[in-house]
Protein backbone atom coordinates (compact mmCIF):
# COMPACT_ATOMS: atom_id res chain seq x y z
CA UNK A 1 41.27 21.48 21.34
CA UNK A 2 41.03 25.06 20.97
CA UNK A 3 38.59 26.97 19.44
CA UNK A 4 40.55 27.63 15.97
CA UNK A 5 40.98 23.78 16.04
CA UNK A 6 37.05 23.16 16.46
CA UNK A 7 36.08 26.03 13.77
CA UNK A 8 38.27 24.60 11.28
CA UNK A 9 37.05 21.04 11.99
CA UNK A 10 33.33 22.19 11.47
CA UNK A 11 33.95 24.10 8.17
CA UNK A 12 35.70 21.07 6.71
CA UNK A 13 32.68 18.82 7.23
CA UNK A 14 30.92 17.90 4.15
CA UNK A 15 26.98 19.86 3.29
CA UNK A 16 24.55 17.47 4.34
CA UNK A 17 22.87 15.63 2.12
CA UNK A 18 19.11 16.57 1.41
CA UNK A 19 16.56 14.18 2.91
CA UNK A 20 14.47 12.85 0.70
CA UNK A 21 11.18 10.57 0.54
CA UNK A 22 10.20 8.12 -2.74
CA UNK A 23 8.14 5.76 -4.07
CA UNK A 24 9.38 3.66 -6.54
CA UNK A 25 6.92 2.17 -9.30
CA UNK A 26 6.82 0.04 -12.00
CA UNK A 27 5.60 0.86 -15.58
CA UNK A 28 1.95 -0.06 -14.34
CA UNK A 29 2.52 2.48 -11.70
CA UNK A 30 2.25 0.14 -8.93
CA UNK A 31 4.15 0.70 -5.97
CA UNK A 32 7.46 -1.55 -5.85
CA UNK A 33 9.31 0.60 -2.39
CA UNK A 34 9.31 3.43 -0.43
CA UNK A 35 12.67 4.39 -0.20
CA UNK A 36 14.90 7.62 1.29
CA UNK A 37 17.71 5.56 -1.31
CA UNK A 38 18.76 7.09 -4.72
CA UNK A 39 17.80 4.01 -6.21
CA UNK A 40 17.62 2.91 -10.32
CA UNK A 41 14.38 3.15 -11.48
CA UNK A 42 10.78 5.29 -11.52
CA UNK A 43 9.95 7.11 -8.64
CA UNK A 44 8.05 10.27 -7.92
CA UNK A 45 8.49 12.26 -4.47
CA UNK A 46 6.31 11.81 -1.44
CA UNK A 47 5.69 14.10 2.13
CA UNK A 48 6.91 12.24 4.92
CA UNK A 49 3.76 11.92 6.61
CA UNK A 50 2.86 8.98 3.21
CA UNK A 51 6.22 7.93 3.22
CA UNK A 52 5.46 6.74 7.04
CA UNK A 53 2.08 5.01 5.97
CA UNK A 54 3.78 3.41 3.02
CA UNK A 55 0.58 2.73 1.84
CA UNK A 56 0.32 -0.28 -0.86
CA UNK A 57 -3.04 0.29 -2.17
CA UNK A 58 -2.10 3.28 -4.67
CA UNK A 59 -1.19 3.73 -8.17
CA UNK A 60 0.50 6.38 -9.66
CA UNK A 61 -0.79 8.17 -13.11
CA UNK A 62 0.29 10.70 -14.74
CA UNK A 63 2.88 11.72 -11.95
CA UNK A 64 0.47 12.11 -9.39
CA UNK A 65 -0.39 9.31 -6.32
CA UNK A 66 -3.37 8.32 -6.65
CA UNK A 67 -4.74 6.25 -3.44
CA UNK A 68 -8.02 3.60 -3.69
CA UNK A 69 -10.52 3.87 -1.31
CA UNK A 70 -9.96 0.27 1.16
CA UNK A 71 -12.30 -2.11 0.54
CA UNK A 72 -14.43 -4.47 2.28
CA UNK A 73 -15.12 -8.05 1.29
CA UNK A 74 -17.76 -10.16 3.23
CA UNK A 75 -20.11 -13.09 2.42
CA UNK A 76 -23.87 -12.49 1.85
CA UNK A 77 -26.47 -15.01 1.47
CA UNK A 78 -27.97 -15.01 -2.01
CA UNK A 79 -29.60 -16.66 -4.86
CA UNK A 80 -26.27 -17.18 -6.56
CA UNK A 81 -22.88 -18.35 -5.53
CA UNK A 82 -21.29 -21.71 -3.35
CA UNK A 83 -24.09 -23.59 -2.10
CA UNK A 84 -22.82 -24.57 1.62
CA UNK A 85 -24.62 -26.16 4.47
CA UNK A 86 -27.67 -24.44 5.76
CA UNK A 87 -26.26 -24.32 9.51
CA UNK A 88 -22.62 -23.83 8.72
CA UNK A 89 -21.04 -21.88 5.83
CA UNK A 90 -17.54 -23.21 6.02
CA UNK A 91 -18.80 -26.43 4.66
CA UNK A 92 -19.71 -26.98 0.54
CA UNK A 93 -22.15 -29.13 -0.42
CA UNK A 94 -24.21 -30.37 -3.65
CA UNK A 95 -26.32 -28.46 -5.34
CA UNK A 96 -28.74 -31.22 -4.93
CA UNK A 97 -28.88 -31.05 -0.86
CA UNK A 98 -30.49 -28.19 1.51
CA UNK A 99 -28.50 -25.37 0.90
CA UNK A 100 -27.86 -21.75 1.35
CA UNK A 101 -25.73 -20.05 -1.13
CA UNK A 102 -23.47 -17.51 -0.52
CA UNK A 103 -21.24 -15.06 -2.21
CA UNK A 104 -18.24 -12.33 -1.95
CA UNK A 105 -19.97 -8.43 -1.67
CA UNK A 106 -17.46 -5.72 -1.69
CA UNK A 107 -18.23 -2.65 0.14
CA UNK A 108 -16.25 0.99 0.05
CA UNK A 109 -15.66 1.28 3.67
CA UNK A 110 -15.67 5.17 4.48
């Protein structure tokens, strides 16, 4: 191959194709996939560093990506919730025995 043979192979390859990062979402804005696809459907552009994350827990209003602060959810000793035994949580028991109740807190973890 000479070089007029390589020049004219590299001006007849095709423009490359821009690169391109989306989330898909339904009407409720929740995410459905992350996709570098032209796909069918509702999508809005992300920056590759959230296309990487792919994270789940967003929504997306009014164009924009909105992302919810993670959660935490733990049990906590109360005055209302399952009453379980008063040495082991894991097991339920009547209202009418010993018992500790306990209940589901969420916490914003930072």
């Amino acid at each position: 191959m000479d070089a007029e043979e390589f020049w004219a192979i590299l001006h007849a390859m095709p423009e490359p194709q821009p690169v391109f990062w989306r989330l898909y979402y339904n009407q409720l804005g929740e995410p459905i996939t992350y996709s570098m696809e032209d796909m069918p459907g509702t999508y809005i552009d992300v920056d590759p560093e959230t296309y990487a994350r792919a994270p789940w827990n967003v929504r997306v209003q009014a164009g924009r990506l909105i992302e919810a602060k993670p959660s935490v959810r733990r049990l906590a000793p109360g005055d209302s919730g399952t009453p379980c035994h008063p040495d082991n949580v894991a097991i339920v028991v009547a209202q009418t025995e010993p018992h500790q109740r306990w209940s589901i807190k969420t916490h914003e973890s930072h």
